[in-house]
PDB file of N, CA and C in Angstrom:
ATOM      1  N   UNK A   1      57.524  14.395 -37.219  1.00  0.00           N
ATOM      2  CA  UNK A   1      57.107  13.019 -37.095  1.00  0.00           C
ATOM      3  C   UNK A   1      55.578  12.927 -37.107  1.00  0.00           C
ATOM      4  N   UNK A   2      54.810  13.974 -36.363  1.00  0.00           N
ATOM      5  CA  UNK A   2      53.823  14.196 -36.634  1.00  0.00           C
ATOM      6  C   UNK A   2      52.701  14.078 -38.055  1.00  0.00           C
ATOM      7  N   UNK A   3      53.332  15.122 -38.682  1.00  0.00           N
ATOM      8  CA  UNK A   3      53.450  14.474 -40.400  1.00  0.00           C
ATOM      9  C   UNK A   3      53.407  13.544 -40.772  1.00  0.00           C
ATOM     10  N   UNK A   4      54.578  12.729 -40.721  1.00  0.00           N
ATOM     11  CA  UNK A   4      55.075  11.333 -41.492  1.00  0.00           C
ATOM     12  C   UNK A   4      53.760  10.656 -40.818  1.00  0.00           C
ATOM     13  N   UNK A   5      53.371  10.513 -39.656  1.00  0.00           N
ATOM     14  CA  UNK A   5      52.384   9.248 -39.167  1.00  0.00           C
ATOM     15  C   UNK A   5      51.335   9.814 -39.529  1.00  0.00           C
ATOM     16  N   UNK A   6      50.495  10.597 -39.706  1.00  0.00           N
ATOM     17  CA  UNK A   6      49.442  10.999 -40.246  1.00  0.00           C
ATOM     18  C   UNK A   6      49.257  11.051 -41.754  1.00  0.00           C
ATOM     19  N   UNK A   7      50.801  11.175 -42.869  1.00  0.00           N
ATOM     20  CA  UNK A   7      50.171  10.913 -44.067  1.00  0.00           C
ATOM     21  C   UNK A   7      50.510   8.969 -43.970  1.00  0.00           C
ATOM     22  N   UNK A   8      51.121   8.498 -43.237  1.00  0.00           N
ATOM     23  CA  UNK A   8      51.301   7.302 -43.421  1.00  0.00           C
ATOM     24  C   UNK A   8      49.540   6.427 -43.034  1.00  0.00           C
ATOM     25  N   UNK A   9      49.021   7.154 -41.838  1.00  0.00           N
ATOM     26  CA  UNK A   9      47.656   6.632 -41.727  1.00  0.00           C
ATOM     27  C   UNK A   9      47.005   6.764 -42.433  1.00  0.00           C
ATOM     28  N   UNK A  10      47.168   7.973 -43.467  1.00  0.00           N
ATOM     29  CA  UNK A  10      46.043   8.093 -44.532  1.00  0.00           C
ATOM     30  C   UNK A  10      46.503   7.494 -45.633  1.00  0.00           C
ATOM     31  N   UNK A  11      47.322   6.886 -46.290  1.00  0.00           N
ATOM     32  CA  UNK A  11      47.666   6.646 -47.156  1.00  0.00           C
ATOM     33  C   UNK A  11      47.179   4.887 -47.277  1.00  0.00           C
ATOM     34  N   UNK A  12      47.267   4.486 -45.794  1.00  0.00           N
ATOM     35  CA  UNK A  12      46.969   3.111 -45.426  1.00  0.00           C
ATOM     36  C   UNK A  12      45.616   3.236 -45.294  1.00  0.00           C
ATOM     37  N   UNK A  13      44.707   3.771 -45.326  1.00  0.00           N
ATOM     38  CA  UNK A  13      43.151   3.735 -45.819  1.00  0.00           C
ATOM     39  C   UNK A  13      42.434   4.210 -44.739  1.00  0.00           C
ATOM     40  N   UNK A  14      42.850   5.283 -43.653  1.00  0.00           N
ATOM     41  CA  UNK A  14      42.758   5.588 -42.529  1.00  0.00           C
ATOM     42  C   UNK A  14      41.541   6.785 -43.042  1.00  0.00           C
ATOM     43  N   UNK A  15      40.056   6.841 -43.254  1.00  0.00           N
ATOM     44  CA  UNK A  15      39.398   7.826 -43.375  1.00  0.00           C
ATOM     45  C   UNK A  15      39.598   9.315 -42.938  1.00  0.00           C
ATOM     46  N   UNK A  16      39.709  10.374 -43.457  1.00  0.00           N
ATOM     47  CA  UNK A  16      39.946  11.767 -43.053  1.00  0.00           C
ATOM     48  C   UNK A  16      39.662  12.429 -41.972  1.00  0.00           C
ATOM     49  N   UNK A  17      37.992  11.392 -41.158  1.00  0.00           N
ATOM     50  CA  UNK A  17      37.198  12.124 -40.618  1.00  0.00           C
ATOM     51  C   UNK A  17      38.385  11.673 -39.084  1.00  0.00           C
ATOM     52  N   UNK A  18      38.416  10.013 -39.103  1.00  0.00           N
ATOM     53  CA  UNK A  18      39.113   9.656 -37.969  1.00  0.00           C
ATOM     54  C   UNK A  18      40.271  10.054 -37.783  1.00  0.00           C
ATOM     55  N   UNK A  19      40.962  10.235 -39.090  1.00  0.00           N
ATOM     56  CA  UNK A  19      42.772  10.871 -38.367  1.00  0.00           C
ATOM     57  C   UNK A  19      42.093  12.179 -38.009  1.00  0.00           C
ATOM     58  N   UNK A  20      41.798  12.809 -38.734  1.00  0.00           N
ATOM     59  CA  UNK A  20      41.122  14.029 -38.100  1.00  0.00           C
ATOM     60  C   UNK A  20      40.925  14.148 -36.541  1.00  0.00           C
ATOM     61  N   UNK A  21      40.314  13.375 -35.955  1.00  0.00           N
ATOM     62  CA  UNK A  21      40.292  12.961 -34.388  1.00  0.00           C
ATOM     63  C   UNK A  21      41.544  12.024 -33.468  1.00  0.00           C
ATOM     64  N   UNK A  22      42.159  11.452 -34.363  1.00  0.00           N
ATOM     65  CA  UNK A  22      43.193  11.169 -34.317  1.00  0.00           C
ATOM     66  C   UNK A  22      44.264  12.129 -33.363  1.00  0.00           C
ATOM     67  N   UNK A  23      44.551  13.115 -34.764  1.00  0.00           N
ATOM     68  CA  UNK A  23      45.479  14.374 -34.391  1.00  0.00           C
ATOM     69  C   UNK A  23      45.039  15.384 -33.402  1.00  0.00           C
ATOM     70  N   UNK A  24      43.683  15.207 -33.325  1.00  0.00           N
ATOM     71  CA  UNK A  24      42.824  16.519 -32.497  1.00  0.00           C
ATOM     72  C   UNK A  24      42.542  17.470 -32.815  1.00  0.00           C
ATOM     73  N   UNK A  25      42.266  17.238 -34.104  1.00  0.00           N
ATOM     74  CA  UNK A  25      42.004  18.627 -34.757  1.00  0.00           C
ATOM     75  C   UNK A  25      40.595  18.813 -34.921  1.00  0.00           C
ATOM     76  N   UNK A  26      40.363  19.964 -34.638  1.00  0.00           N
ATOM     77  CA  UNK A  26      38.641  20.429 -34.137  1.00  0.00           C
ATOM     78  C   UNK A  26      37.937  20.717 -35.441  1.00  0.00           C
ATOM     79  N   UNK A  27      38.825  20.163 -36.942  1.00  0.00           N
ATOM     80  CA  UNK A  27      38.205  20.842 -38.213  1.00  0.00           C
ATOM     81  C   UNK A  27      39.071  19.554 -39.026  1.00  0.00           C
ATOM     82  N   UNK A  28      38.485  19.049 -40.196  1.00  0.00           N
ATOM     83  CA  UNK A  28      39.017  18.313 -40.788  1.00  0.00           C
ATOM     84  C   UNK A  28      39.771  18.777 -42.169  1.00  0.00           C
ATOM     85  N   UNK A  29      39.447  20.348 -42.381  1.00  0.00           N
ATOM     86  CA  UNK A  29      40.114  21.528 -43.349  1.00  0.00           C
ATOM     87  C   UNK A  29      41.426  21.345 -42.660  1.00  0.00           C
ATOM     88  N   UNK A  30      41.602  21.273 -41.370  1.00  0.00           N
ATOM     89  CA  UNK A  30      42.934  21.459 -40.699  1.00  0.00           C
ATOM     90  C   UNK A  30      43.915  19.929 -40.869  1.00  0.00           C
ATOM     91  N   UNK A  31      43.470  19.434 -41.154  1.00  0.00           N
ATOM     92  CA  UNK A  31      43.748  17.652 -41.271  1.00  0.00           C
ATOM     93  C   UNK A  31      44.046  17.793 -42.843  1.00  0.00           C
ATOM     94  N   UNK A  32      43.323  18.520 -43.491  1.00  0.00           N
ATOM     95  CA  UNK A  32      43.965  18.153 -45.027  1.00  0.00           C
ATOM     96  C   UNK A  32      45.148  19.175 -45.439  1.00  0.00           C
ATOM     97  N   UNK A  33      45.741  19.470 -44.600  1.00  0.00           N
ATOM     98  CA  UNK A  33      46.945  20.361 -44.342  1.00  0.00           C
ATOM     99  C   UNK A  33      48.086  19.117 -44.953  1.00  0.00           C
ATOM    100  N   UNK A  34      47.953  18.101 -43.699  1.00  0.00           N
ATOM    101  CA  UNK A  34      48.600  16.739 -43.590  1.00  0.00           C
ATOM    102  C   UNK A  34      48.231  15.495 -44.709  1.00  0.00           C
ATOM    103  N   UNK A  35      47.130  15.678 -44.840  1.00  0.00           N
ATOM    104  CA  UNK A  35      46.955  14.522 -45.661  1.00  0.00           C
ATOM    105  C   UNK A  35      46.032  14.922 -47.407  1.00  0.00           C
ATOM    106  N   UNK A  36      46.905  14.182 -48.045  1.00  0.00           N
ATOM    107  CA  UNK A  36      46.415  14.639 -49.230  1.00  0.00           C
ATOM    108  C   UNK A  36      46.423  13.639 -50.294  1.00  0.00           C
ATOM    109  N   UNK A  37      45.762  13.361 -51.173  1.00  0.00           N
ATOM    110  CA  UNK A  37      45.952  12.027 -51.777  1.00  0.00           C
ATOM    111  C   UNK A  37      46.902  11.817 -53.280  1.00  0.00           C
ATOM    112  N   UNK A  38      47.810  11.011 -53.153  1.00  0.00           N
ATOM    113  CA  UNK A  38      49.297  11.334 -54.365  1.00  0.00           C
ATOM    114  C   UNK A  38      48.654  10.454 -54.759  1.00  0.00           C
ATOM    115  N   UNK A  39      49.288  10.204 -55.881  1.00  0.00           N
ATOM    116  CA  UNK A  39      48.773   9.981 -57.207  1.00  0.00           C
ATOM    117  C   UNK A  39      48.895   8.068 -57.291  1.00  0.00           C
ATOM    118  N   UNK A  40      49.362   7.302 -56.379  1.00  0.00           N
ATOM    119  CA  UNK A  40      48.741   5.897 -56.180  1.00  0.00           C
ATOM    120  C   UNK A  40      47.464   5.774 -55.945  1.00  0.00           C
ATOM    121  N   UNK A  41      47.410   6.470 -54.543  1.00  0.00           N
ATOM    122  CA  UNK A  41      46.299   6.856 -54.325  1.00  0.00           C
ATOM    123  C   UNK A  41      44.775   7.328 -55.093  1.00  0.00           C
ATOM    124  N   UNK A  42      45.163   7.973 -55.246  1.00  0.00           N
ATOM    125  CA  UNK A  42      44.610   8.142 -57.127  1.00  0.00           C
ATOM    126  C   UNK A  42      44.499   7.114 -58.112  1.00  0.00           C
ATOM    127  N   UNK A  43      45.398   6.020 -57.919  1.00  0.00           N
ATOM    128  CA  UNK A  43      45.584   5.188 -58.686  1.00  0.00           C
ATOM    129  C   UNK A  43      44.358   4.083 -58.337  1.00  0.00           C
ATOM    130  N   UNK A  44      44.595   3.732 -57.249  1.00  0.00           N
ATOM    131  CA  UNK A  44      43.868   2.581 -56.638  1.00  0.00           C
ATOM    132  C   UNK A  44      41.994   3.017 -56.594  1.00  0.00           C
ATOM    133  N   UNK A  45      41.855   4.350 -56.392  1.00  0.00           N
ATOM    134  CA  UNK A  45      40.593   4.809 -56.521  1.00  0.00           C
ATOM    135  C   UNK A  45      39.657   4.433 -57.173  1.00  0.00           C
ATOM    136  N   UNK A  46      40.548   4.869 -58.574  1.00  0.00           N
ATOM    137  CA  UNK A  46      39.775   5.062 -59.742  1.00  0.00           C
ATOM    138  C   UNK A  46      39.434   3.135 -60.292  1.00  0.00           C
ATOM    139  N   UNK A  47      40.917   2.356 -59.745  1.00  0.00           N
ATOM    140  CA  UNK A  47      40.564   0.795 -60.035  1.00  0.00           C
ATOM    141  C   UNK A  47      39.511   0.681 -59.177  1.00  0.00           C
ATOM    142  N   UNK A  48      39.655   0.899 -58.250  1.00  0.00           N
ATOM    143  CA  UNK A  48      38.128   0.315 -57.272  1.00  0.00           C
ATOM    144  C   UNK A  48      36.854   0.583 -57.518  1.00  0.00           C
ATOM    145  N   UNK A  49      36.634   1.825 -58.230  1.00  0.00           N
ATOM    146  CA  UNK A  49      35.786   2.605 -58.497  1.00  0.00           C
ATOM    147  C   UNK A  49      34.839   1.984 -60.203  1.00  0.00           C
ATOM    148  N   UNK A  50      36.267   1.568 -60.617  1.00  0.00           N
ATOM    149  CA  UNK A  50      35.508   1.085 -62.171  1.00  0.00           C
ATOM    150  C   UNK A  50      36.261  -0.764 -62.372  1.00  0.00           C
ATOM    151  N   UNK A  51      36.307  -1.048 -61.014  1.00  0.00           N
ATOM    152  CA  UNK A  51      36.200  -2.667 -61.410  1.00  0.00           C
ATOM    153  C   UNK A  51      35.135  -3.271 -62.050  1.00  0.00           C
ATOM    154  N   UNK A  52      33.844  -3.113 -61.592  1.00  0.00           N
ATOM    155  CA  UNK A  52      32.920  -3.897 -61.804  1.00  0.00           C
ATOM    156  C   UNK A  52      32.269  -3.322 -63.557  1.00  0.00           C
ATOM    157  N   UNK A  53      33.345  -1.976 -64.562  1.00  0.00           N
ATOM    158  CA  UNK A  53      32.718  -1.697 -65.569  1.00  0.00           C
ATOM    159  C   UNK A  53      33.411  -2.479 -66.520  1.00  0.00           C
ATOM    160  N   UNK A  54      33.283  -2.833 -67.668  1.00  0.00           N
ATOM    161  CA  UNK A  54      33.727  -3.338 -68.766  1.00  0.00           C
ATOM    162  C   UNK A  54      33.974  -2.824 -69.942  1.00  0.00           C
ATOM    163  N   UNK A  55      35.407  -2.355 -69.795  1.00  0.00           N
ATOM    164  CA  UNK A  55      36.131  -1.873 -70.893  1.00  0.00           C
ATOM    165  C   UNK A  55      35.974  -2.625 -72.445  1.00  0.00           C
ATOM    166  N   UNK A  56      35.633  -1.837 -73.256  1.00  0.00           N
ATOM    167  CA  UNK A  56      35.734  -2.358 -74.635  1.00  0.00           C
ATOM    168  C   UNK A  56      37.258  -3.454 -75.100  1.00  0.00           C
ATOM    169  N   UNK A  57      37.119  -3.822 -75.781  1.00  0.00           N
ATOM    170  CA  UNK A  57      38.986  -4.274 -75.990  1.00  0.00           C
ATOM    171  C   UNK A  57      38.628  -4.034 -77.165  1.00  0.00           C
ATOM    172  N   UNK A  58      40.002  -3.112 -76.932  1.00  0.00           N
ATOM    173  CA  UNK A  58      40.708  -2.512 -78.373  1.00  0.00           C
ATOM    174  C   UNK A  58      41.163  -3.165 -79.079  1.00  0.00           C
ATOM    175  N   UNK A  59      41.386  -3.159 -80.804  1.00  0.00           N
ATOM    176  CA  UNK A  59      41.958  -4.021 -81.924  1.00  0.00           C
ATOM    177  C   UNK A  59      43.037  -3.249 -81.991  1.00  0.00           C
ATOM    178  N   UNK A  60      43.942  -3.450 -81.645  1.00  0.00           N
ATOM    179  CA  UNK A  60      45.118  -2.863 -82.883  1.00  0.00           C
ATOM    180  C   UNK A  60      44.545  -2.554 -84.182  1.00  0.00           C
ATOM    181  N   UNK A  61      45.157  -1.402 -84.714  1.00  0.00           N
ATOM    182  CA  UNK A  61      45.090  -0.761 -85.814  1.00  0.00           C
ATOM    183  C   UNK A  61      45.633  -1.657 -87.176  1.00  0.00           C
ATOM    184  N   UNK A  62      46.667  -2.416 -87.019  1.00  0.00           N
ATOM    185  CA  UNK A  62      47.098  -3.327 -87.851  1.00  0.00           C
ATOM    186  C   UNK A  62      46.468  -4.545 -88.256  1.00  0.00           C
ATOM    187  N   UNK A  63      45.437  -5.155 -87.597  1.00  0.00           N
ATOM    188  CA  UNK A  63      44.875  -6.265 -87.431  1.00  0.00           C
ATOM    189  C   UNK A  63      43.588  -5.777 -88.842  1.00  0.00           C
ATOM    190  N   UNK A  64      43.890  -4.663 -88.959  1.00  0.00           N
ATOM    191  CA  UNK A  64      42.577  -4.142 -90.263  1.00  0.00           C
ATOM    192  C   UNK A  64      43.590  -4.402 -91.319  1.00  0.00           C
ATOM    193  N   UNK A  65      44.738  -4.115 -91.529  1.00  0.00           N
ATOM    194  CA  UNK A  65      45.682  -4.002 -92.701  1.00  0.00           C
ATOM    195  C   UNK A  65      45.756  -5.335 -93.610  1.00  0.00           C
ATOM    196  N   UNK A  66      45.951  -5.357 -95.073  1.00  0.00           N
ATOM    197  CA  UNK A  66      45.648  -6.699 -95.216  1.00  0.00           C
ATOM    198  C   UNK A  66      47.573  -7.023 -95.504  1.00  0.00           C
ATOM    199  N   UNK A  67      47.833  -8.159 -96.041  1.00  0.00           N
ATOM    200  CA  UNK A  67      49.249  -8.518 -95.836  1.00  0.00           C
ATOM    201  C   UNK A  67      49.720  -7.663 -96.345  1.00  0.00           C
ATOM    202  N   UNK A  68      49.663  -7.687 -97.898  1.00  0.00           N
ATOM    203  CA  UNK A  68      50.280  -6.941 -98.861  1.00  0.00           C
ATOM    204  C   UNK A  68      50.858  -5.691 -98.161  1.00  0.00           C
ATOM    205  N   UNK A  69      50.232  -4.831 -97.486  1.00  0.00           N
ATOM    206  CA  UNK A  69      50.656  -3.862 -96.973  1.00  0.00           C
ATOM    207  C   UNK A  69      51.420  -3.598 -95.522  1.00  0.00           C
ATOM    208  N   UNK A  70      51.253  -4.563 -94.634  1.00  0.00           N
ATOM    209  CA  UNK A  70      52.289  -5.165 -93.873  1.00  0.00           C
ATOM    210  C   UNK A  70      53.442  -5.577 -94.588  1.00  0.00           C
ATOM    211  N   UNK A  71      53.306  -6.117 -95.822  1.00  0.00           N
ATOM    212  CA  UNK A  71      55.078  -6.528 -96.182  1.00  0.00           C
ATOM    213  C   UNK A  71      55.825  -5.312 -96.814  1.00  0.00           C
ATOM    214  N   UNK A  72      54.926  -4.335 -97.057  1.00  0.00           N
ATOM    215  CA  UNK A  72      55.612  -2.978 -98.127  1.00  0.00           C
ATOM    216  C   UNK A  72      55.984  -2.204 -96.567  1.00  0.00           C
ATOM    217  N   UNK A  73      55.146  -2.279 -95.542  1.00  0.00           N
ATOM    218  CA  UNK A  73      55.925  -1.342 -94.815  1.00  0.00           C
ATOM    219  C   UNK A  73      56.930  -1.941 -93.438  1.00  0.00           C
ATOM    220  N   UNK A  74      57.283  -3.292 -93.872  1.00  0.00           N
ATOM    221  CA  UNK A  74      58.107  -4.283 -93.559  1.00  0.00           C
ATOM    222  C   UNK A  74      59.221  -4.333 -93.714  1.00  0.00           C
ATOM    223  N   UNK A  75      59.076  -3.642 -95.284  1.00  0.00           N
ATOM    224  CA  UNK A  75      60.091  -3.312 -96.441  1.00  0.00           C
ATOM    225  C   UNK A  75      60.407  -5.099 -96.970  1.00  0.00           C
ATOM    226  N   UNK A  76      59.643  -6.068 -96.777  1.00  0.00           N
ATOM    227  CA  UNK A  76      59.678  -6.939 -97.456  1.00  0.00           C
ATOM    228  C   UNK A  76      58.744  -6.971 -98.668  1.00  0.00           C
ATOM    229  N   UNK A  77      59.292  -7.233 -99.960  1.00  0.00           N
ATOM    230  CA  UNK A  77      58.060  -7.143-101.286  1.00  0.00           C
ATOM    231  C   UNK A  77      57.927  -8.801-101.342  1.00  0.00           C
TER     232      UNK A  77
END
């Protein structure tokens, strides 16, 4: 149970250093035993991290094609 509430605190945005003191552990190497970051986690990071950049927007590849060749591989002539 120990476990479960310690990755549940970290997962809920609970900094390493404080569960770390949390659990009582005199080393925070010993804390990342318990807590480790899965791959939402990971997820949400990297959004937070590059909100404020501005992604290019991509064209579709088709939007270059002119009709004629949209209808041949349509299989409409």
């Amino acid at each position: 149970m120990r476990h479960t509430r310690a990755i549940h605190l970290y997962r809920g945005g609970m900094p390493l250093s404080i569960l770390s003191e949390f659990l009582g552990h005199c080393s925070e190497e010993t804390t990342r035993i318990y807590a480790y970051a899965d791959t939402e986690m990971k997820r949400e990071a990297i959004n937070k991290a590059t909100a404020d950049i501005a992604m290019p927007e991509e064209k579709p590849i088709w939007d270059e094609t002119d009709e004629e060749t949209l209808r041949k591989l349509a299989g409409l002539r």
